[in-house]
N, C-alpha and C. Protein backbone atom coordinates (compact mmCIF):
# COMPACT_ATOMS: atom_id res chain seq x y z
N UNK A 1 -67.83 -61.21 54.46
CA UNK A 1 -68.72 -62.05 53.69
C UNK A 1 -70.15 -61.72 54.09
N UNK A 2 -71.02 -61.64 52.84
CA UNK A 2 -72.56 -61.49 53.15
C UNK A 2 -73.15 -62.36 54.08
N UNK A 3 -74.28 -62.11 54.73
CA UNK A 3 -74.82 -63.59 55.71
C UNK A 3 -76.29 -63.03 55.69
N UNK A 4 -76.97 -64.09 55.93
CA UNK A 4 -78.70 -63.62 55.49
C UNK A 4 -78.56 -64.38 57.06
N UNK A 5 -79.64 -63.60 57.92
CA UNK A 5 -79.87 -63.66 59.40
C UNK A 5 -81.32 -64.63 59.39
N UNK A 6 -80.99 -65.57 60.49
CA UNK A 6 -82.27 -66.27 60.18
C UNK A 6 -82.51 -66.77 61.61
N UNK A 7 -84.03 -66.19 62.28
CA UNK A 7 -84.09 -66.35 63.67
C UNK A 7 -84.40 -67.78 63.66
N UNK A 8 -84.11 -68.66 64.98
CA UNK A 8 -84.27 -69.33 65.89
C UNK A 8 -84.68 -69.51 67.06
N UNK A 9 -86.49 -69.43 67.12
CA UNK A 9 -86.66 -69.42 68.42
C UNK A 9 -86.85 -70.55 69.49
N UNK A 10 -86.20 -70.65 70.44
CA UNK A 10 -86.29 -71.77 71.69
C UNK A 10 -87.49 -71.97 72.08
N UNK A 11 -87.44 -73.20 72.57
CA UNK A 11 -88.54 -73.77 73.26
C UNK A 11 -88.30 -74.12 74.46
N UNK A 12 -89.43 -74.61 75.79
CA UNK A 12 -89.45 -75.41 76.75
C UNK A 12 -88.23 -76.57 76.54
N UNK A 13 -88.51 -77.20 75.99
CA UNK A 13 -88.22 -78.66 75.52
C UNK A 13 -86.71 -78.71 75.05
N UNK A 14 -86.55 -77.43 74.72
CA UNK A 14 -84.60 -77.38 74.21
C UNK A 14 -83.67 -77.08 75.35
N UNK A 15 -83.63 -77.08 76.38
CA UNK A 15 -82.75 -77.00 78.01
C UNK A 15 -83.09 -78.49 77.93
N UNK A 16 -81.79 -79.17 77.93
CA UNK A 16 -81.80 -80.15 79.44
C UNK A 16 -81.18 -79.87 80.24
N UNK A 17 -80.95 -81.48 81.06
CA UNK A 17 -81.03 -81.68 82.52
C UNK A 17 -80.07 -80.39 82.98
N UNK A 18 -79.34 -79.65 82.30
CA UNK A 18 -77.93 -78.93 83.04
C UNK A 18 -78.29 -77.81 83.34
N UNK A 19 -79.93 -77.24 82.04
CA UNK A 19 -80.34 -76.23 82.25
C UNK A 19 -79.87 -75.16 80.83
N UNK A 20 -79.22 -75.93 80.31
CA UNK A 20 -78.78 -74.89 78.71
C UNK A 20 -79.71 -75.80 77.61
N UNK A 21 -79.42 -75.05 76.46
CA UNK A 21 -79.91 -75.97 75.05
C UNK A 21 -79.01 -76.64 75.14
N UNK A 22 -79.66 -78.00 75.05
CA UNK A 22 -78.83 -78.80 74.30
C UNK A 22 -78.18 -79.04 72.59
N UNK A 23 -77.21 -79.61 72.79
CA UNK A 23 -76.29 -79.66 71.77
C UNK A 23 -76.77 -79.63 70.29
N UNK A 24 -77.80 -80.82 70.28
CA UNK A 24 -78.68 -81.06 68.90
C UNK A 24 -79.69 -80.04 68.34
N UNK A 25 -79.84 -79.31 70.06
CA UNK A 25 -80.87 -78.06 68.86
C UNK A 25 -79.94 -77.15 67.90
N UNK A 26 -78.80 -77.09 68.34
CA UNK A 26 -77.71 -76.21 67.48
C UNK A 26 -77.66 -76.61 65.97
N UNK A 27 -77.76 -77.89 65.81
CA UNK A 27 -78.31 -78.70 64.29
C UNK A 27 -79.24 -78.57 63.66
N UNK A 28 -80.59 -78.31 64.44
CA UNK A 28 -81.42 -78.38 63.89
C UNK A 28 -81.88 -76.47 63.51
N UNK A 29 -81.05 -75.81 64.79
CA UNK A 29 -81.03 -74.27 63.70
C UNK A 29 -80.23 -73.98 62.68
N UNK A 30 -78.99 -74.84 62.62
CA UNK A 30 -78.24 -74.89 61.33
C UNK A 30 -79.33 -75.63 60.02
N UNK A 31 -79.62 -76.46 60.17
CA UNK A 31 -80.89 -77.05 59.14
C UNK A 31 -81.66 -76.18 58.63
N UNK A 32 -82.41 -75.49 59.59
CA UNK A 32 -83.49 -74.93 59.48
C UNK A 32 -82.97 -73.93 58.15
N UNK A 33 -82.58 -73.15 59.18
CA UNK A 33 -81.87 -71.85 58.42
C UNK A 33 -81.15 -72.25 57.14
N UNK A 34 -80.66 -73.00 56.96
CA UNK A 34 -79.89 -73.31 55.32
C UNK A 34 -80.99 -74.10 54.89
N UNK A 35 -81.85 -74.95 54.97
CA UNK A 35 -82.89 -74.99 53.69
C UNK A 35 -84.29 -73.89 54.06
N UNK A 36 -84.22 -73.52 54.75
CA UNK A 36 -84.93 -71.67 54.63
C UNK A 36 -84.65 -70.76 53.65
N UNK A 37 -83.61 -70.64 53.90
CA UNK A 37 -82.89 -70.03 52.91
C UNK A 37 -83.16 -70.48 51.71
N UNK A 38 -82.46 -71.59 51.55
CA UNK A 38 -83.02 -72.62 49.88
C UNK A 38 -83.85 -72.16 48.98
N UNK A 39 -84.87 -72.49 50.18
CA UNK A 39 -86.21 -72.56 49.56
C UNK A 39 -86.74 -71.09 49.17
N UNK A 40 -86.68 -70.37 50.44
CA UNK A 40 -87.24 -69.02 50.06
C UNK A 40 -86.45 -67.70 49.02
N UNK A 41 -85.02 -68.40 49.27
CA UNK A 41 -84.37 -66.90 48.61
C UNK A 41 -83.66 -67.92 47.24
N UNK A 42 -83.55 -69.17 47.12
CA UNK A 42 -82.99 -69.83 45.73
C UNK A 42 -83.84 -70.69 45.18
N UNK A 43 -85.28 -70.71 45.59
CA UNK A 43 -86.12 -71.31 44.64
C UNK A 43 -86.39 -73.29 44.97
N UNK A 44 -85.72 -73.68 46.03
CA UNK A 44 -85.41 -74.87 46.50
C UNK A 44 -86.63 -75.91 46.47
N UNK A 45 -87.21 -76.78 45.49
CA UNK A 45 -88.68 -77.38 46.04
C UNK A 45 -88.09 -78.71 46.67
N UNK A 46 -87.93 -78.83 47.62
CA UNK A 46 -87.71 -79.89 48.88
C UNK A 46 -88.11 -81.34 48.00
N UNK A 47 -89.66 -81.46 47.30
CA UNK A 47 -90.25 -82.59 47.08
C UNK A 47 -89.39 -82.23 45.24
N UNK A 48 -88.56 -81.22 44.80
CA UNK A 48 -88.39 -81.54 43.55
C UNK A 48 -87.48 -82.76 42.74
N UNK A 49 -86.87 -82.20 41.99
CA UNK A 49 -86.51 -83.59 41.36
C UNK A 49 -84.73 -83.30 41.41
N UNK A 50 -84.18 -82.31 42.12
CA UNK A 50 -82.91 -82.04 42.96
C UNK A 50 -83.02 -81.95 44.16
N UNK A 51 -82.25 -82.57 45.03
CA UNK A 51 -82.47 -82.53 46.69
C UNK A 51 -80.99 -82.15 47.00
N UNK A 52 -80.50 -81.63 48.38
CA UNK A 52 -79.66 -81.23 48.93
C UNK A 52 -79.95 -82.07 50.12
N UNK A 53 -78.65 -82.97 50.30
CA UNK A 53 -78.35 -83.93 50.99
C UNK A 53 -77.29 -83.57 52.17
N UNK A 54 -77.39 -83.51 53.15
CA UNK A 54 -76.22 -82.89 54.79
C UNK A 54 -75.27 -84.20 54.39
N UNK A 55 -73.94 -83.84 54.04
CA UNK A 55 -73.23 -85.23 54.14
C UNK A 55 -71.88 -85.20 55.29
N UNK A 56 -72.06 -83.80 55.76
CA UNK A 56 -71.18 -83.27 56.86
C UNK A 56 -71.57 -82.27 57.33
N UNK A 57 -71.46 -82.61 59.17
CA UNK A 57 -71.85 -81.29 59.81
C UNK A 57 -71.18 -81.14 61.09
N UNK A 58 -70.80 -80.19 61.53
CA UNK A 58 -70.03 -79.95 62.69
C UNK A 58 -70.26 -78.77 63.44
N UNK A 59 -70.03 -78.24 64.86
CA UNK A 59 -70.75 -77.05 65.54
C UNK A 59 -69.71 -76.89 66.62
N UNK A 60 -68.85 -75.71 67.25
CA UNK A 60 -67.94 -75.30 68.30
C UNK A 60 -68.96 -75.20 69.24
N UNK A 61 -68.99 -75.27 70.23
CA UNK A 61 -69.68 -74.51 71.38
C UNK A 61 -68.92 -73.63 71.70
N UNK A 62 -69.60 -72.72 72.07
CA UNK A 62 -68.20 -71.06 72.59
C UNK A 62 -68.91 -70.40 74.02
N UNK A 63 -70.98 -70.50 73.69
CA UNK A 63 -71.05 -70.49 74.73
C UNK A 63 -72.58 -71.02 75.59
N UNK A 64 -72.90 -71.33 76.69
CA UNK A 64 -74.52 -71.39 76.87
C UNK A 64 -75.11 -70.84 76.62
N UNK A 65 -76.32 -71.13 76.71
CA UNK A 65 -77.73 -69.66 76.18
C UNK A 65 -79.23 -70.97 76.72
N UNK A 66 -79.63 -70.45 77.23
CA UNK A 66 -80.81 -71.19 77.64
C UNK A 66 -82.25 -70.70 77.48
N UNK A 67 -83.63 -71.48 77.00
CA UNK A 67 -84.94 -70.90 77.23
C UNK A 67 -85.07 -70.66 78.42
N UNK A 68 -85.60 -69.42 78.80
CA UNK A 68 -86.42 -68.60 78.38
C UNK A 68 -85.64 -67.37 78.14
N UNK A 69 -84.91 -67.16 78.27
CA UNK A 69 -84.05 -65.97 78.80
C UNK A 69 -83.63 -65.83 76.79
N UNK A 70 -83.03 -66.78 76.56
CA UNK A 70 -82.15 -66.51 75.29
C UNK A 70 -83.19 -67.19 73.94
N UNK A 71 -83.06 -66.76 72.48
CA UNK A 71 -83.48 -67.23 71.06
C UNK A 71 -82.04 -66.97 70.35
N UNK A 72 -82.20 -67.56 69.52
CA UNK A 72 -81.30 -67.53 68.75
C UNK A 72 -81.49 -66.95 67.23
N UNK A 73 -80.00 -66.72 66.64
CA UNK A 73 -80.14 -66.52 64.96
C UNK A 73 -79.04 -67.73 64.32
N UNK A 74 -79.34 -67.48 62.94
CA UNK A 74 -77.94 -68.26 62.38
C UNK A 74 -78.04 -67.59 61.19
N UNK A 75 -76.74 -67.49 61.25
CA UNK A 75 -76.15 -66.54 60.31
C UNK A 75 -75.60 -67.18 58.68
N UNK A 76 -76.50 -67.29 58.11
CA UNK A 76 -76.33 -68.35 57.07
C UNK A 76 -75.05 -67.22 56.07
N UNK A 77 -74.07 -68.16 55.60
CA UNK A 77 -72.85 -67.80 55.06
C UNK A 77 -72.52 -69.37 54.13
N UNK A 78 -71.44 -68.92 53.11
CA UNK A 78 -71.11 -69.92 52.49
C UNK A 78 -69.59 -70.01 52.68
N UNK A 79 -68.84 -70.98 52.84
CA UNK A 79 -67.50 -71.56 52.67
C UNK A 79 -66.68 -71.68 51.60
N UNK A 80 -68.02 -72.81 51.06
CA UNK A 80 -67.44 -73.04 49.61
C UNK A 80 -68.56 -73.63 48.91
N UNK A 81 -69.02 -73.37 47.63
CA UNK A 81 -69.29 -73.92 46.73
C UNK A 81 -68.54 -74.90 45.48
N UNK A 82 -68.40 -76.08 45.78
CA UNK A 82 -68.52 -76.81 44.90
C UNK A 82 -69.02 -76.75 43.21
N UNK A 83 -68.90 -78.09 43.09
CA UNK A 83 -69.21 -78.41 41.55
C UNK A 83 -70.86 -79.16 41.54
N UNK A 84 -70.95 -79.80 43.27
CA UNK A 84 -71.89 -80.54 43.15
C UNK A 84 -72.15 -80.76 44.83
N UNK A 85 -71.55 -79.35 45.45
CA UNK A 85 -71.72 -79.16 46.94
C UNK A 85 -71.87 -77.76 46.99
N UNK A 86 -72.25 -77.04 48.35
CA UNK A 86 -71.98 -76.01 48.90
C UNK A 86 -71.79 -76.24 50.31
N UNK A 87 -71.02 -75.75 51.23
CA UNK A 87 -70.75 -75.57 52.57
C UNK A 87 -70.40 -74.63 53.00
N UNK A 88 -71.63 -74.72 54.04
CA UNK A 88 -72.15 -73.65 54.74
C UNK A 88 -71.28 -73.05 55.79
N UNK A 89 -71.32 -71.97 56.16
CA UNK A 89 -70.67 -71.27 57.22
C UNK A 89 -71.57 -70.69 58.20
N UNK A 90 -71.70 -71.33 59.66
CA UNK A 90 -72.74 -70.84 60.57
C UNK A 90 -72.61 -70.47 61.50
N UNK A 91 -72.36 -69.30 61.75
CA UNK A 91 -71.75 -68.85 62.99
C UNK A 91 -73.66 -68.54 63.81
N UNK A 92 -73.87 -68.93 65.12
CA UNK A 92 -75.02 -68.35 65.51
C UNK A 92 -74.94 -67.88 66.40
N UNK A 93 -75.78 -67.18 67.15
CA UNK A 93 -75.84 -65.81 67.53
C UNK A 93 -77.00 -65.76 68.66
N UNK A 94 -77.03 -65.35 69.83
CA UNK A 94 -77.91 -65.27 70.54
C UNK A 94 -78.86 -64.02 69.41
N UNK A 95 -80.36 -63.62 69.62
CA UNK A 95 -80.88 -62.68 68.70
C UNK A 95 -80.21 -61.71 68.70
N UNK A 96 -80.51 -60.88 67.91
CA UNK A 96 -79.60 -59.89 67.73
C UNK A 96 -78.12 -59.34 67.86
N UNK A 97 -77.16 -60.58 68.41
CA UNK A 97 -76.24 -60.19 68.79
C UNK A 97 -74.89 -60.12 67.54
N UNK A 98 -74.00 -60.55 68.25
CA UNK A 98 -72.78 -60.62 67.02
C UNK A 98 -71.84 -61.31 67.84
N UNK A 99 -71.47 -61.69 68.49
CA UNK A 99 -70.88 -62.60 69.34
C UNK A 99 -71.63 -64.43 69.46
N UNK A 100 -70.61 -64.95 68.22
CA UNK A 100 -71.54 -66.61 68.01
C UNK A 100 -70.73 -67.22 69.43
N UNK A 101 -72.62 -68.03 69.72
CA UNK A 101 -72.23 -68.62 71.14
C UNK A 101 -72.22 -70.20 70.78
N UNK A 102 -72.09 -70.44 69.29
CA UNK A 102 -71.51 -71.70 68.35
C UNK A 102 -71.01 -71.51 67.11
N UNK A 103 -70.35 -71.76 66.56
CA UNK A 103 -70.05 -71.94 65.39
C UNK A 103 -70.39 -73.39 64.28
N UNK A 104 -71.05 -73.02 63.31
CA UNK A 104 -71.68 -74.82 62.88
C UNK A 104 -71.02 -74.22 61.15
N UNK A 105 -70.97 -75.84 60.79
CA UNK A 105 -70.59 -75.97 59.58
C UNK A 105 -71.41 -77.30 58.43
N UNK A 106 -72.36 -77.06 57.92
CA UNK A 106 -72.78 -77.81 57.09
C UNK A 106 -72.52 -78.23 55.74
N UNK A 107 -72.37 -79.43 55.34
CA UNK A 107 -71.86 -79.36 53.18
C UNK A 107 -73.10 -80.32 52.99
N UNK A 108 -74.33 -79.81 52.01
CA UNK A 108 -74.77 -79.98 51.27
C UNK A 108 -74.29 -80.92 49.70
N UNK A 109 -75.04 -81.99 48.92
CA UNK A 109 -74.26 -82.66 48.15
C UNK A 109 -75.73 -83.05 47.12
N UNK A 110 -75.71 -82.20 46.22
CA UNK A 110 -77.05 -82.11 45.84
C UNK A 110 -77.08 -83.51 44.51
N UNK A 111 -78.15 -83.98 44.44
CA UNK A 111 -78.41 -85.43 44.44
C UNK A 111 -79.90 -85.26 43.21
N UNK A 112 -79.74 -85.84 42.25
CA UNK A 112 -81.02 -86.46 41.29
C UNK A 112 -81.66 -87.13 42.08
N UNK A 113 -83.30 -87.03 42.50
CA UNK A 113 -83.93 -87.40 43.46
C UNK A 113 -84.68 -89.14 43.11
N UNK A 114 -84.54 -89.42 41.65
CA UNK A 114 -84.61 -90.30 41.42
C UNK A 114 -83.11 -91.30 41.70
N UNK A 115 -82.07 -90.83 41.09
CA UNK A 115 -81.04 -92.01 40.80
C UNK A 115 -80.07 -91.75 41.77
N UNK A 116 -80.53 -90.55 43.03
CA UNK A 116 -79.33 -90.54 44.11
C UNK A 116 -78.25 -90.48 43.89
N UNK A 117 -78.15 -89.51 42.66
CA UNK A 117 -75.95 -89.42 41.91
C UNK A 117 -75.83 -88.10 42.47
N UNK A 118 -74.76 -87.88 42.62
CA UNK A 118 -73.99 -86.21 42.88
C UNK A 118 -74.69 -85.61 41.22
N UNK A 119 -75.21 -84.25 41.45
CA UNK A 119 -75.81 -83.68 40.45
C UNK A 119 -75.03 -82.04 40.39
N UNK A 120 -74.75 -81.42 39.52
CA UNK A 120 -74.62 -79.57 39.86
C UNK A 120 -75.96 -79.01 40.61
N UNK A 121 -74.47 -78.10 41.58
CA UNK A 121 -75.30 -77.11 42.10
C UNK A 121 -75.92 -76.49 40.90
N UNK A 122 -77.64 -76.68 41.65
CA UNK A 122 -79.07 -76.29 40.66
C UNK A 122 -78.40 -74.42 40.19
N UNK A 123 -78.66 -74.16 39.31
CA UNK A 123 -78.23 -72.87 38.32
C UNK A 123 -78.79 -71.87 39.66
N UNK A 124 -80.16 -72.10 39.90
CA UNK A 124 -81.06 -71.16 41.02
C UNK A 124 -80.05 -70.70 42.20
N UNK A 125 -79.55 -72.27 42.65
CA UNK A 125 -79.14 -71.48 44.19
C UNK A 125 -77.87 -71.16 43.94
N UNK A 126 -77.17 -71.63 42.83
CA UNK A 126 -75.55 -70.86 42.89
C UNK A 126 -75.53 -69.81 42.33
N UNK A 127 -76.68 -68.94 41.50
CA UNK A 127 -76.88 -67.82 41.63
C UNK A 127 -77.03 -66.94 42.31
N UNK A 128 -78.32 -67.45 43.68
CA UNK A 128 -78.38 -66.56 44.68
C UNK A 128 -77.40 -66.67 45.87
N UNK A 129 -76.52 -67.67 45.89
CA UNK A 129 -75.45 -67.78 46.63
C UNK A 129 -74.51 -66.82 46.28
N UNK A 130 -73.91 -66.52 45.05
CA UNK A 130 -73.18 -65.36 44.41
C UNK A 130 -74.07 -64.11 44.67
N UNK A 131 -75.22 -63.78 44.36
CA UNK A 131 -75.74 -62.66 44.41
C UNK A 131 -76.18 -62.04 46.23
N UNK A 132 -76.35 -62.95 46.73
CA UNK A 132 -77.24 -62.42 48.38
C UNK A 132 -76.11 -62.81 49.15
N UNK A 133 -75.19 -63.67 48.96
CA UNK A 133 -74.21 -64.32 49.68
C UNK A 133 -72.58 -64.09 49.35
N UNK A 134 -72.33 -64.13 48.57
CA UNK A 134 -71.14 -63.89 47.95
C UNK A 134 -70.62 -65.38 47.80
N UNK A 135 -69.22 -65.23 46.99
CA UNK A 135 -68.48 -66.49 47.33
C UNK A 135 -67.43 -66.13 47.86
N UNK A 136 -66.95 -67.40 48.76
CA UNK A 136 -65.43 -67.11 49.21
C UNK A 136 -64.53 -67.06 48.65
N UNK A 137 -63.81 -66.32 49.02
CA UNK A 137 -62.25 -66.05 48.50
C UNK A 137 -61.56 -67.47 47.98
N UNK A 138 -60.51 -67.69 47.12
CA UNK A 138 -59.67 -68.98 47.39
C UNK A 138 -58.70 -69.02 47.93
């Protein structure tokens, strides 16, 4: 499956007390990287009048990686596309590597920004999801 690489760099502030990143920055490079993506490669306007809503998310730990020494990537991939979802497939990656030292999983549930209903995936990104990404198998 295709995957568009999307760095993650660490900070001071992402080690705690044990001395690794903690758990939640692993979320917030899964975030990043899937509405990065969105926006830059499917046309995504954050403030538009379709929003993509996280209504499930989950992450393996496989292994540590700590600032300063380690940054990260995430390897944005799709699972499945829906009628009125997509879920994400995130395996991440110390930089450059290929060995994920997490595995994360996000589903998106895209939403009329006025009336908050389940809406279709916008024409834009399930295009470039098929075209830069592929879809999964069934």
């Amino acid at each position: 499956m295709p995957r568009a690489r999307h760095p993650f760099a660490l900070r001071w502030n992402d080690n705690d007390q044990y001395g690794h990143v903690n758990n939640t920055v692993y979320y917030q490079a899964m975030d990043t990287a899937v509405n990065t993506w969105m926006i830059r490669e499917a046309g995504l306007d954050p403030a538009g009048d379709v929003r993509g809503y996280c209504v499930a998310s989950s992450c393996e730990f496989r292994a540590p990686v700590s600032y300063p020494a380690d940054d990260l990537e995430v390897l944005v991939g799709v699972a499945r596309v829906g009628t009125t979802s997509i879920t994400w497939d995130l395996p991440i990656t110390r930089a450059g590597g290929h060995d994920p030292v997490a595995v994360g999983r996000f589903t998106h549930v895209f939403v009329d920004a006025v009336t908050q209903r389940p809406v279709p995936v916008p024409a834009a990104i399930r295009a470039a999801v098929v075209e830069q990404l592929g879809t999964p198998e069934a």
